[in-house]
Protein backbone atom coordinates (compact mmCIF):
# COMPACT_ATOMS: atom_id res chain seq x y z
CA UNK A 1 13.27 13.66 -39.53
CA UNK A 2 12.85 15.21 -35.64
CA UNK A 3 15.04 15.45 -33.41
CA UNK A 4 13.63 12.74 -30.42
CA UNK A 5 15.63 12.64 -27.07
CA UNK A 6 16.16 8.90 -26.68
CA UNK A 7 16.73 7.58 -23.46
CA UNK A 8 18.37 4.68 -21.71
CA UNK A 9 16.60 2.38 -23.16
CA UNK A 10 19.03 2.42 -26.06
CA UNK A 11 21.79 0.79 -24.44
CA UNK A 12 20.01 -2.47 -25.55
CA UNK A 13 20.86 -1.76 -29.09
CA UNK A 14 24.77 -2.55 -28.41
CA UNK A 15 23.58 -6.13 -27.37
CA UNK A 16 24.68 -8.69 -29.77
CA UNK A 17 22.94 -10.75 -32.50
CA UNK A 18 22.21 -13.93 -31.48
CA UNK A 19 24.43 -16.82 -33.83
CA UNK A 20 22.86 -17.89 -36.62
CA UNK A 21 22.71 -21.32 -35.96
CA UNK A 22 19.84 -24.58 -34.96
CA UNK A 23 20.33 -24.16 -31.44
CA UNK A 24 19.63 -20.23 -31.71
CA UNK A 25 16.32 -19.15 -31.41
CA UNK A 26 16.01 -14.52 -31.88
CA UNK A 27 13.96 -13.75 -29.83
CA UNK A 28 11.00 -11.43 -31.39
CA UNK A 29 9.02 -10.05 -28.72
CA UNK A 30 11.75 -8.05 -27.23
CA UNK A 31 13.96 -5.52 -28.15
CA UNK A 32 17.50 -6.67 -29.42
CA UNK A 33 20.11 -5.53 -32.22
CA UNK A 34 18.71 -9.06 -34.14
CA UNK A 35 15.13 -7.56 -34.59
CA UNK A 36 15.31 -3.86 -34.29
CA UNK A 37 17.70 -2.88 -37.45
CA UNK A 38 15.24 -3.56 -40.14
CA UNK A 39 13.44 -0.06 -41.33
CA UNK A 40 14.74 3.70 -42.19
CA UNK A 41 12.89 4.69 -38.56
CA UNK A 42 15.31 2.10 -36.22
CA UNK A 43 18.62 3.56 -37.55
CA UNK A 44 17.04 7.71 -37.27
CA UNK A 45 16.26 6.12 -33.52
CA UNK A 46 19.52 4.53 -33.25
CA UNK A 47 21.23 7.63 -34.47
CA UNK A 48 19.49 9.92 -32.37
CA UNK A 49 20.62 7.31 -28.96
CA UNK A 50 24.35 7.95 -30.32
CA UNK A 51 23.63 11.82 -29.61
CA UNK A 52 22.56 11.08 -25.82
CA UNK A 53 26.11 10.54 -24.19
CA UNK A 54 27.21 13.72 -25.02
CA UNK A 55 24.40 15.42 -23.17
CA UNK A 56 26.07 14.51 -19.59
CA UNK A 57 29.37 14.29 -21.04
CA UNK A 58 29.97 18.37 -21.68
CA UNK A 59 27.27 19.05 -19.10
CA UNK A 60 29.24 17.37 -15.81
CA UNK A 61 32.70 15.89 -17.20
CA UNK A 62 34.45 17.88 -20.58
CA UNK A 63 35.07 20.77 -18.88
CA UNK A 64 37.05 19.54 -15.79
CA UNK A 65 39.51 17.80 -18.28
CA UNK A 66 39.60 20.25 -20.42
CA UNK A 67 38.88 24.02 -18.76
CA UNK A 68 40.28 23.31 -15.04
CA UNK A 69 43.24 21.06 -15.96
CA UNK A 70 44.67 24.74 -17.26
CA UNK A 71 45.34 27.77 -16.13
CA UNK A 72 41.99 29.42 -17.61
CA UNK A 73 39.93 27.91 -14.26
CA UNK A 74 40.40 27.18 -10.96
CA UNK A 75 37.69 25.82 -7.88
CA UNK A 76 36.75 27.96 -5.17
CA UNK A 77 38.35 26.22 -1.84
CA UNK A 78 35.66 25.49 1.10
CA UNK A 79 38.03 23.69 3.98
CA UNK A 80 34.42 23.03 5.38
CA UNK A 81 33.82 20.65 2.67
CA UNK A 82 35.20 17.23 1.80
CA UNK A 83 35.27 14.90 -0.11
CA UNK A 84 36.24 16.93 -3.70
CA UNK A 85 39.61 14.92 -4.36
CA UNK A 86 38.55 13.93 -7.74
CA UNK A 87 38.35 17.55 -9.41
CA UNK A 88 40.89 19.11 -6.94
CA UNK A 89 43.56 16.58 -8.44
CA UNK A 90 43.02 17.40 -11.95
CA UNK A 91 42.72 21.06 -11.44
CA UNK A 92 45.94 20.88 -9.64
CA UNK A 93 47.32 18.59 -11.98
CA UNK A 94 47.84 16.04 -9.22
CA UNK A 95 46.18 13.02 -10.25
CA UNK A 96 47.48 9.90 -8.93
CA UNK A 97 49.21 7.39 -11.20
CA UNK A 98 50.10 3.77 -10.73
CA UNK A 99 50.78 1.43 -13.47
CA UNK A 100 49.80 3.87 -15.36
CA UNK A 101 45.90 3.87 -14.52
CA UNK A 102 44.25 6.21 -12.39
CA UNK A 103 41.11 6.13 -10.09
CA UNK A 104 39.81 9.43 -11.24
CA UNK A 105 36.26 9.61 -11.22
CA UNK A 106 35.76 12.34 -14.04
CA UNK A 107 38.52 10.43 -16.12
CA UNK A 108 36.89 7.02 -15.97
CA UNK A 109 33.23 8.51 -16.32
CA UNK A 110 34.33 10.46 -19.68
CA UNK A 111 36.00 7.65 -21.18
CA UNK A 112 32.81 5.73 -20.72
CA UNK A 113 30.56 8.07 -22.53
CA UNK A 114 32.68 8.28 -25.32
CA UNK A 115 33.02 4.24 -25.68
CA UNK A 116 28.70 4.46 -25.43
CA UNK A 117 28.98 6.25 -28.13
CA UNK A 118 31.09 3.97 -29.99
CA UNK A 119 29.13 1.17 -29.16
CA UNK A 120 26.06 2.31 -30.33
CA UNK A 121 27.82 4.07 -33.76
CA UNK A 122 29.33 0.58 -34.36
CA UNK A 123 26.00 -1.37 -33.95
CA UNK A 124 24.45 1.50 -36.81
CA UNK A 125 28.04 1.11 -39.31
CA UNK A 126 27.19 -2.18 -39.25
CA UNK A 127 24.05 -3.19 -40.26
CA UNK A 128 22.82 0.17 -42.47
CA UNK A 129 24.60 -0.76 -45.70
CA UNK A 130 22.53 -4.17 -45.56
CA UNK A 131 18.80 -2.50 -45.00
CA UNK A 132 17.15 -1.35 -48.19
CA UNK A 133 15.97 2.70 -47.48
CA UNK A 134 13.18 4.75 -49.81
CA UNK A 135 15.45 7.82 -49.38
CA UNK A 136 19.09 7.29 -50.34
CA UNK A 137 19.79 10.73 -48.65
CA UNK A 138 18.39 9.70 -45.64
CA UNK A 139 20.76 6.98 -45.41
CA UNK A 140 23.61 9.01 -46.14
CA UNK A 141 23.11 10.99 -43.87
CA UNK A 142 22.31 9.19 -40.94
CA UNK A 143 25.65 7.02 -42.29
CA UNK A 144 27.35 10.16 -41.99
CA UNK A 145 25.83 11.13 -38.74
CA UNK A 146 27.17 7.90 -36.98
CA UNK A 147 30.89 8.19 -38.87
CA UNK A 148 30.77 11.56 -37.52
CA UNK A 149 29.53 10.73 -34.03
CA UNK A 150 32.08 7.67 -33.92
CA UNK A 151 35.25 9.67 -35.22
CA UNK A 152 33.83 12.10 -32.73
CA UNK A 153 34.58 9.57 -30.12
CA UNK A 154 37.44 8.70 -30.78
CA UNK A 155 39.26 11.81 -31.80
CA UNK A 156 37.95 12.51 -27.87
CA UNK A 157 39.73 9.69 -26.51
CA UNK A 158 42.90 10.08 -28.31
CA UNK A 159 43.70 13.08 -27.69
CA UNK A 160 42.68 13.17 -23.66
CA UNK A 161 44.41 9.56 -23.32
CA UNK A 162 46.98 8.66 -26.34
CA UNK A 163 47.13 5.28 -26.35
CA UNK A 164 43.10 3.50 -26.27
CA UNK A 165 41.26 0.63 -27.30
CA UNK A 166 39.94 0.93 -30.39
CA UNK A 167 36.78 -1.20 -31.73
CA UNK A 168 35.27 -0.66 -34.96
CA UNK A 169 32.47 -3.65 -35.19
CA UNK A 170 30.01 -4.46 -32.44
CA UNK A 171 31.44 -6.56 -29.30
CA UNK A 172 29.32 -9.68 -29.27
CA UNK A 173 30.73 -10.94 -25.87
CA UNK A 174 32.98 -10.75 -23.55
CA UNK A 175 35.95 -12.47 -25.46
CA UNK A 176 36.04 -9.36 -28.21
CA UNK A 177 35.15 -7.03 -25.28
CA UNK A 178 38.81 -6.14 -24.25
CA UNK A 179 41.14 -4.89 -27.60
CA UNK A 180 44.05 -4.24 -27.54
CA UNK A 181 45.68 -0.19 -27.22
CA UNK A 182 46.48 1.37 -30.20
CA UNK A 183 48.88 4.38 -30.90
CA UNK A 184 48.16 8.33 -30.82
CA UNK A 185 48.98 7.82 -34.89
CA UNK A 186 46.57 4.64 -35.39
CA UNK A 187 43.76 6.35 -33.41
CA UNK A 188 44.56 9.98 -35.32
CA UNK A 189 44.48 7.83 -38.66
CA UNK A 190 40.47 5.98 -38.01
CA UNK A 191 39.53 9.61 -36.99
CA UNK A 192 40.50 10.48 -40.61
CA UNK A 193 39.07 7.83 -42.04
CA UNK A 194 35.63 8.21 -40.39
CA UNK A 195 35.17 12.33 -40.36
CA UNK A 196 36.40 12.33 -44.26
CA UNK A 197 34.02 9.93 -45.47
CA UNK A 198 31.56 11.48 -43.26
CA UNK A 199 32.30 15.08 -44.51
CA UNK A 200 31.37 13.48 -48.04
CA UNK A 201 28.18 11.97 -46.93
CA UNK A 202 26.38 14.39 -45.02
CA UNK A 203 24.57 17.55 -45.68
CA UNK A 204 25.57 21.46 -45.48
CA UNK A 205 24.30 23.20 -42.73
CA UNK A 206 21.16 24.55 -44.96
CA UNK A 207 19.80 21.41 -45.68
CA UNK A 208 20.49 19.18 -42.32
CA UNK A 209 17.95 19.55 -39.61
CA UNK A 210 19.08 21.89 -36.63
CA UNK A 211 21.18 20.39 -34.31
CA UNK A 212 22.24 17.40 -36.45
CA UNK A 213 26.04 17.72 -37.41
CA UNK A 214 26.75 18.78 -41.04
CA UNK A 215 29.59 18.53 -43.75
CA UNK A 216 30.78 21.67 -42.58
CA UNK A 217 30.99 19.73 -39.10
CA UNK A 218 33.31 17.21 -40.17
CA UNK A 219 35.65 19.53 -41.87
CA UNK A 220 36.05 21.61 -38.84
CA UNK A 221 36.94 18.25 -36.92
CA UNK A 222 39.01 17.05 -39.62
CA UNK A 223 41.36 20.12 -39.62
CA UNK A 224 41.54 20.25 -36.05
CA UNK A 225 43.22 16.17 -36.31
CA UNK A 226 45.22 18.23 -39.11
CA UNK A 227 46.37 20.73 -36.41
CA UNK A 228 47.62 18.29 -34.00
CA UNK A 229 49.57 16.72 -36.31
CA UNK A 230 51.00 20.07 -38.07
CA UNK A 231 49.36 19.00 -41.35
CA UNK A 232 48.98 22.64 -41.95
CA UNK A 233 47.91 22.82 -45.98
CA UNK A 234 45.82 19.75 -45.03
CA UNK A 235 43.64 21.99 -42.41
CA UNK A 236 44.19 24.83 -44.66
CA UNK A 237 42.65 22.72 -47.11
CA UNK A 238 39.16 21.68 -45.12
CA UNK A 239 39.02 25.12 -43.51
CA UNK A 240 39.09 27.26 -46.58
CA UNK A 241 36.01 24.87 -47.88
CA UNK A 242 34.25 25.52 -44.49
CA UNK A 243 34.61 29.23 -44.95
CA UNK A 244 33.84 29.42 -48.35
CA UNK A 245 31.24 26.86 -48.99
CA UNK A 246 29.50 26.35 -45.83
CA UNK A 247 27.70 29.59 -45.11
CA UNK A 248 28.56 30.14 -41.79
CA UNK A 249 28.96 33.66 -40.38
CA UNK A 250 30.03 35.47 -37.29
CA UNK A 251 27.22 36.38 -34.83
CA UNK A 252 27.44 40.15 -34.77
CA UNK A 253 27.18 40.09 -31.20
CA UNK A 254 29.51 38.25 -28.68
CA UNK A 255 26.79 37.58 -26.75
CA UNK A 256 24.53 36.18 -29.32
CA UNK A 257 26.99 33.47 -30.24
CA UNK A 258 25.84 31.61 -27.50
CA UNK A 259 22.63 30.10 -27.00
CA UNK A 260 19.75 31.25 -24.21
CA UNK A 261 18.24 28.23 -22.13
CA UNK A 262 15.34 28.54 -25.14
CA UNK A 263 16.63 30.14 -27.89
CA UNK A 264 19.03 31.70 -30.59
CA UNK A 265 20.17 27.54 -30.74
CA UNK A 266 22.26 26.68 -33.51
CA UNK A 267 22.59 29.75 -34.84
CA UNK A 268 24.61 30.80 -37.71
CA UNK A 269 28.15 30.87 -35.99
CA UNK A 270 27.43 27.30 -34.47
CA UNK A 271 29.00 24.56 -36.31
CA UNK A 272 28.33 22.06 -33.62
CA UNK A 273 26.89 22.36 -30.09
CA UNK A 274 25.89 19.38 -28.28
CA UNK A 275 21.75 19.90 -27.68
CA UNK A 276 19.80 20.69 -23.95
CA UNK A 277 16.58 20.96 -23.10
CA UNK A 278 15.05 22.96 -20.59
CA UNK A 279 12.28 21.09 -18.65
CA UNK A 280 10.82 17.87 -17.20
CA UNK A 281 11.87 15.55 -19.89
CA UNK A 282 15.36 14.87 -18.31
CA UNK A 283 17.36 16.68 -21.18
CA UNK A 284 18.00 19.37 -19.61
CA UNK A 285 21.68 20.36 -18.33
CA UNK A 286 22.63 22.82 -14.75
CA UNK A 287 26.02 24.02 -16.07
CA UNK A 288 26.04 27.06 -14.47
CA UNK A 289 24.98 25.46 -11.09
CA UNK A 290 28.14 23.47 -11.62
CA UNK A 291 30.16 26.46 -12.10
CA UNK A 292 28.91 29.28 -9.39
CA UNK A 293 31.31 29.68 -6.44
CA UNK A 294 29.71 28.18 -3.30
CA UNK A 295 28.17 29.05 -0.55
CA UNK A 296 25.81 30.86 -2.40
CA UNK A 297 22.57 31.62 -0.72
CA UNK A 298 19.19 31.66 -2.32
CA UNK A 299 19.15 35.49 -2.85
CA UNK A 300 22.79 36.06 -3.92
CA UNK A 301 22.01 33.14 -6.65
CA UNK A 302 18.66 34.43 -7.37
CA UNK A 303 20.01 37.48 -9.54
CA UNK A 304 22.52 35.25 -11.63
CA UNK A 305 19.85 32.15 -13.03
CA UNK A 306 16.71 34.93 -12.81
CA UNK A 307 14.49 31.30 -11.56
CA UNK A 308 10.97 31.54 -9.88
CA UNK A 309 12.82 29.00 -7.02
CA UNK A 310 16.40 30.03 -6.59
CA UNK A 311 17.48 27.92 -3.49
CA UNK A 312 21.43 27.98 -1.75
CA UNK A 313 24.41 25.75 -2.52
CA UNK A 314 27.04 25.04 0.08
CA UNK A 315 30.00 22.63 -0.89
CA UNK A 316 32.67 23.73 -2.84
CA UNK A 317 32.56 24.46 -6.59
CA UNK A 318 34.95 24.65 -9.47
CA UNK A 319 36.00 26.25 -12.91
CA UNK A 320 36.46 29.44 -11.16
CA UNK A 321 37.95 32.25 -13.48
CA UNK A 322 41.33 32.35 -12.67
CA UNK A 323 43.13 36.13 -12.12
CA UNK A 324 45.68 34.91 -14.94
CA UNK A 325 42.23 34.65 -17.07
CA UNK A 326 40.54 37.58 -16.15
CA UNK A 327 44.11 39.60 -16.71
CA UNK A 328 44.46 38.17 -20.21
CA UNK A 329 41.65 40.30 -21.66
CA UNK A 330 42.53 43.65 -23.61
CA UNK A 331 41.34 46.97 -22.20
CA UNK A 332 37.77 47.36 -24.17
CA UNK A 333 37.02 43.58 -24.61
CA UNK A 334 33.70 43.13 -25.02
CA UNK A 335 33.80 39.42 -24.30
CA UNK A 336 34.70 40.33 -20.80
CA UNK A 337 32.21 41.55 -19.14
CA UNK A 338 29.78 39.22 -21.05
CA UNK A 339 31.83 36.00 -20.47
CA UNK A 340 32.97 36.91 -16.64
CA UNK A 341 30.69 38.01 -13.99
CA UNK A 342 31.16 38.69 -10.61
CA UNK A 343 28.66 37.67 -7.40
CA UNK A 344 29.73 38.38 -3.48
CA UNK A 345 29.44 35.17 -1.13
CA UNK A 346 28.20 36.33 2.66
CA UNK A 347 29.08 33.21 3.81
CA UNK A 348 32.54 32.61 2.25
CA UNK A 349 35.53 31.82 4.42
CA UNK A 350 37.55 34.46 2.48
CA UNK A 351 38.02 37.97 3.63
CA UNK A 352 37.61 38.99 0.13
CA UNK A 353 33.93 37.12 -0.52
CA UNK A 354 33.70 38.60 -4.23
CA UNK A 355 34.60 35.85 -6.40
CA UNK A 356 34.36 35.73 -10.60
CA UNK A 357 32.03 33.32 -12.13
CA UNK A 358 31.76 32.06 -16.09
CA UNK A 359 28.73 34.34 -17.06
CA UNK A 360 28.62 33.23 -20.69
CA UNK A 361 26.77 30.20 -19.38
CA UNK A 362 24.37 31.93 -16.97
CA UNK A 363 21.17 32.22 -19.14
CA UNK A 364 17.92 33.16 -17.60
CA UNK A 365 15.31 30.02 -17.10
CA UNK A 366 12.47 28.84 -15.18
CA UNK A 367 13.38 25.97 -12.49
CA UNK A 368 16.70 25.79 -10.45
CA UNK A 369 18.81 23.03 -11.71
CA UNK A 370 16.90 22.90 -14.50
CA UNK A 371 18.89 24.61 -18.01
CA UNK A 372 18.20 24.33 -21.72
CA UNK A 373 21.64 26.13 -23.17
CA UNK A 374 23.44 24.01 -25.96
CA UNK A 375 26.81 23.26 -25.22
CA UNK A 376 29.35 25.45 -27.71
CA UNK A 377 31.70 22.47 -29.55
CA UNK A 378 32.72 24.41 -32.38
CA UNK A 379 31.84 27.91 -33.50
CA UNK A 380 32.86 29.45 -36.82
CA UNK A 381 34.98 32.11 -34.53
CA UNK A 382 37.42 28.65 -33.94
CA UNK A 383 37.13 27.99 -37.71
CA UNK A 384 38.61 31.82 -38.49
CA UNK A 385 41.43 31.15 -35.99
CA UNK A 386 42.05 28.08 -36.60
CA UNK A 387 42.29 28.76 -40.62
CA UNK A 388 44.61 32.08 -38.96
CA UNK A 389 47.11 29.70 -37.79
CA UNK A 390 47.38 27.13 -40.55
CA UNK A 391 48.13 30.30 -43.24
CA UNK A 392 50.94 31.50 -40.81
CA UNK A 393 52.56 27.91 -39.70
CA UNK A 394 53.00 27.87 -43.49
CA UNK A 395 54.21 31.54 -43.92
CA UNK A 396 51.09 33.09 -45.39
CA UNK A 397 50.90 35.57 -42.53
CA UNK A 398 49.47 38.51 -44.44
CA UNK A 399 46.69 36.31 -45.48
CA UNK A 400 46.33 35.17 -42.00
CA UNK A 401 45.87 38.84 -40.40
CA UNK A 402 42.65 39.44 -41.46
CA UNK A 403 41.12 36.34 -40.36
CA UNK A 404 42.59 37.17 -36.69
CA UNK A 405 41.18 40.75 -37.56
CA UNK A 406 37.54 39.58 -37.82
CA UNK A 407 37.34 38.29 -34.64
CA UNK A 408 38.87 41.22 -32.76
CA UNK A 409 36.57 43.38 -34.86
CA UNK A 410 33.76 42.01 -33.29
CA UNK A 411 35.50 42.14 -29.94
CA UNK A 412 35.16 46.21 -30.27
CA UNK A 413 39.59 46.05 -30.73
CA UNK A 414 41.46 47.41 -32.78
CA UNK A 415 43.48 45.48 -35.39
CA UNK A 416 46.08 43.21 -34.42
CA UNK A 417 49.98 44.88 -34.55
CA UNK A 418 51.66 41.91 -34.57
CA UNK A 419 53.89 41.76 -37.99
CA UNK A 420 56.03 38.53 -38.26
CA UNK A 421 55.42 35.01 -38.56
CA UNK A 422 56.42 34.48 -34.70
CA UNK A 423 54.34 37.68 -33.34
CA UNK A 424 52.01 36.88 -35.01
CA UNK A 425 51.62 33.09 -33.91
CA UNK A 426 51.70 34.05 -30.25
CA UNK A 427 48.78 36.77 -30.79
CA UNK A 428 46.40 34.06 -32.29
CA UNK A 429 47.27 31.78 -29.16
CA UNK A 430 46.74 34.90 -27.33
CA UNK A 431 43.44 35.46 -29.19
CA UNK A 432 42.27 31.75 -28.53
CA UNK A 433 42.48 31.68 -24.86
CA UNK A 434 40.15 34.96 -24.43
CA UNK A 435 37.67 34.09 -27.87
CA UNK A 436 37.05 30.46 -27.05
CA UNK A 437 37.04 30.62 -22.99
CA UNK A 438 35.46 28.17 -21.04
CA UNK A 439 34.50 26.70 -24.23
CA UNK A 440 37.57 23.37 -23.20
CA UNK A 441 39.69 24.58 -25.36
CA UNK A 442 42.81 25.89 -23.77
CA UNK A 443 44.31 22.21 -21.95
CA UNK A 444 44.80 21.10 -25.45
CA UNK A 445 46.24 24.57 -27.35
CA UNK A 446 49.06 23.81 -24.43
CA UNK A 447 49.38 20.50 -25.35
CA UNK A 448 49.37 21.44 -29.33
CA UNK A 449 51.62 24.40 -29.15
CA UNK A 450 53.71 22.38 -26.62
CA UNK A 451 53.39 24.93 -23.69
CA UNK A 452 52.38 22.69 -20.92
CA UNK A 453 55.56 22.75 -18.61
CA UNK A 454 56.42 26.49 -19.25
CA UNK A 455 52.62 27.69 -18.71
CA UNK A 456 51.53 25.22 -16.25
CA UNK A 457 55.02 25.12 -13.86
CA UNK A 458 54.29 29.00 -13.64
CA UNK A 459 50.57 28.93 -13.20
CA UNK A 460 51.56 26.43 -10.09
CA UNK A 461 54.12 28.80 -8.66
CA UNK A 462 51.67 31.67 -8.43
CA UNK A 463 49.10 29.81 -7.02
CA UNK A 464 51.73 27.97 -4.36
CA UNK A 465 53.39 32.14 -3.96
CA UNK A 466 49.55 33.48 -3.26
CA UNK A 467 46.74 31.06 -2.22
CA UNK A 468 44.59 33.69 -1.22
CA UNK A 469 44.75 35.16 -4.60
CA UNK A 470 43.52 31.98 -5.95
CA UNK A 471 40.16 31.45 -3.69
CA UNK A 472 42.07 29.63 -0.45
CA UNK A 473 40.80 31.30 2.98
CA UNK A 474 43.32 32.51 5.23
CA UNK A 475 45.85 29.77 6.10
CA UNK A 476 45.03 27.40 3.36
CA UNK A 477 47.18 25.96 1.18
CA UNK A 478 47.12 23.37 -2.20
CA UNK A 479 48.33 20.08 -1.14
CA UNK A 480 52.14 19.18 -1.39
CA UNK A 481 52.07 17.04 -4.41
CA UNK A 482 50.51 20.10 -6.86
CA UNK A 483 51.46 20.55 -9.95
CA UNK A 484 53.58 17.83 -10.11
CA UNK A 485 51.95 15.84 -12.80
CA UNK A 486 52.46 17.68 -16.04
CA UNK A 487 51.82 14.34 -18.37
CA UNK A 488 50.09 15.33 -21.92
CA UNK A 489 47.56 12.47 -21.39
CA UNK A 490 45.49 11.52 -18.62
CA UNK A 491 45.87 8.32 -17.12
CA UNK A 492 43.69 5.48 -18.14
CA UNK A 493 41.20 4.45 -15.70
CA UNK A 494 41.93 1.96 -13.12
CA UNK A 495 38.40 0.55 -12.50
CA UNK A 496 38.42 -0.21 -16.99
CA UNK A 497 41.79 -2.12 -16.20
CA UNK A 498 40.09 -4.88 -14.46
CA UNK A 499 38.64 -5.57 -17.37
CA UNK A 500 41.23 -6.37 -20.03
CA UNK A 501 45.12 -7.54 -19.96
CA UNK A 502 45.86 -4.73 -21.98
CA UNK A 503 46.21 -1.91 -20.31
């Protein structure tokens, strides 16, 4: 089984079957869910086209809603430039509301991908049980593969938006097209449902092809559902087997935990990255063109992506390290200097034209625009911490210590001094927001440790106290209504709303 990079030509496998009746006539010379779901090849194709929305969705949308709507990231202000109201709002947690439904570009283009996904998971679910396979394995696991991919989905959705429409069998027209929202606990429940039973039908890491998501997978994403919901033994529970049973280890090197545009992909720490590929195919990603501070000429760039082409950017760019960020790391952090890098901008507006950029994601490659790096979903560093905090929350700190104690290990610190169930909680939140930067993982450890207002309202204030401090030129300032919209859940979007009663 390869891995093949389907494209758009997919999307005609979420059409529906035609109705089995005399005046229906299938047709067979072109390509519909009626004829194509008959042999063990369709479903590996259809499985691989449930992969392909989360190619753009990390590369241009995950990170806005998950990295900038935080303190961890800001965007580099260009007054020059217009036009950028979309990721300004969320990154100054200003997104307008009415009815609650939002025209938010990166909100409504996220919350698309993810229902792709269902769509095309849903069309798999249900029609593999009824096709005979050869290899029963193969079945399972491409069964387990869409479970995954649709609890995936939705475990997205919930926990961005709360309340969503949920659909668990193909949409055959536009009368079952709109469905009706369910709750954060209904949604949290089907994510259960789906990641257990597909944690018991696919493979461990060492027997599933590279890149493919794996028993060990499913557990991770099950626990983190467990976190939310303070289900600590229950997390315990999947975590321990991940870490015991699983065989994944911690890259010895920071550095090497993350993959180059070509290489050291899905390595031994990865336990889910979503998959790029460097060239002319069109499966490539540019995150680190998303990233750099602009206006960057050709030969301040040139140094940072090490292409045969580098060529300027003007505009203005976002998921800037914030100071807050760059302060949080320990004297003698190794994951500083290799996470954070710094580039000077001639033609910046700012007196001060050095800005910080995310360097974890500037790997050398060939073209500009052009990147292969795998997106970092879950790494067995998140399993350690995570397992960390579900010992303590239950009061099995001393058994928590060490896990922490791997992780700083590696960072070239010292072992943790926090003694204490409450010391030592804050010090693996602490450790989170430096281990797993960038990586969209801090908006929600605010939501799930229920830090939002205290964090956020002071983030706000320092920004509001010292623009300049926080990549404004001279005499700019964020606009009035920042940091005024502290909800736990994004809006949903206003364009989807025209299309059902039910939102």
């Amino acid at each position: 089984m390869k891995i093949r990079y389907i494209t758009t030509c997919l999307f005609a496998l979420t059409l529906s079957s035609c109705e089995k009746d005399f005046l229906t006539v299938t047709p067979e010379t072109a390509l519909s869910s009626a004829t194509f779901f008959s042999k063990e090849a369709d479903f590996q194709q259809a499985v691989n086209g449930a992969y392909v929305p989360l190619r753009p969705m990390f590369n241009e949308w995950a990170w806005i809603l998950g990295e900038m709507h935080s303190d961890n990231t800001y965007y580099a202000r260009n007054v020059l430039f217009g036009a950028v109201e979309n990721t300004q709002n969320v990154a100054d947690f200003a997104i307008p509301v009415s009815n609650g439904v939002t025209p938010n570009n990166p909100v409504l283009q996220f919350f698309r991908l993810n229902y792709q996904i269902i769509a095309r998971t849903n069309e798999i679910l249900s029609r593999i049980d009824n096709v005979p396979f050869a290899n029963a394995d193969l079945k399972s696991n491409l069964k387990g593969q869409a479970l995954f991919l649709r609890g995936f989905a939705y475990f997205q959705l919930v926990r961005h938006y709360g309340r969503v429409p949920m659909h668990l069998t193909p949409v055959t027209g536009r009368e079952d097209a709109a469905s009706p929202l369910v709750s954060v606990d209904e949604g949290y429940a089907q994510v259960i449902k789906d990641v257990a039973e597909a944690a018991r039908l696919l493979p461990n890491k060492t027997k599933q092809e590279a890149g493919r998501v794996t028993s060990g997978t499913a557990k991770t994403l099950l626990a983190d559902v467990y976190m939310i919901q303070k289900k600590w033994a229950e997390a315990e529970t999947q975590l321990r087997d991940v870490v015991t049973n699983d065989g994944y280890r911690l890259m010895p090197d920071y550095n090497d935990a993350f993959t180059f545009t070509g290489a050291n992909k899905n390595n031994a720490e990865s336990v889910f990255e979503v998959q790029y590929l460097e060239g002319a195919a069109g499966f490539n990603g540019n995150h680190i063109y998303r990233f750099i501070p602009t206006p960057i000429t050709a030969a301040e760039l040139g140094p940072i992506t090490q292409t045969s082409n580098p060529q300027p950017l003007s505009g203005e760019n976002n998921n800037v390290p914030t100071p807050d960020m760059i302060a949080a790391y320990e004297p003698g952090d190794k994951r500083l200097d290799i996470s954070i890098g710094y580039v000077t901008l001639s033609q910046s507006l700012r007196d001060n034209k050095r800005y910080p950029y995310i360097k974890k994601y500037a790997r050398p490659h060939a073209q500009h625009q052009n990147t292969g790096q795998n997106w970092p979903v879950y790494r067995y560093a998140e399993v350690l911490l995570l397992l960390a905090e579900a010992l303590n929350e239950q009061g099995k700190t001393a058994e928590a210590i060490p896990l922490l104690n791997q992780i700083r290990t590696r960072a070239g610190l010292a072992a943790t001094t926090a003694t204490g169930q409450t010391n030592l909680r804050e010090a693996i939140f602490r450790e989170r927001r430096v281990e797993l930067a960038f990586e969209n993982k801090r908006w929600f450890d605010l939501v799930r440790t229920g830090r939002v207002t205290e964090v956020i309202t002071a983030h706000g204030a320092r920004i509001k106290a010292n623009p300049l401090a926080y990549y404004f030129p001279a005499g700019a300032v964020p606009p009035p209504n920042a940091f005024t919209n502290l909800s736990l859940y994004y809006p949903l979007p206003a364009v989807e709303s025209d299309l059902t009663p039910f939102f």
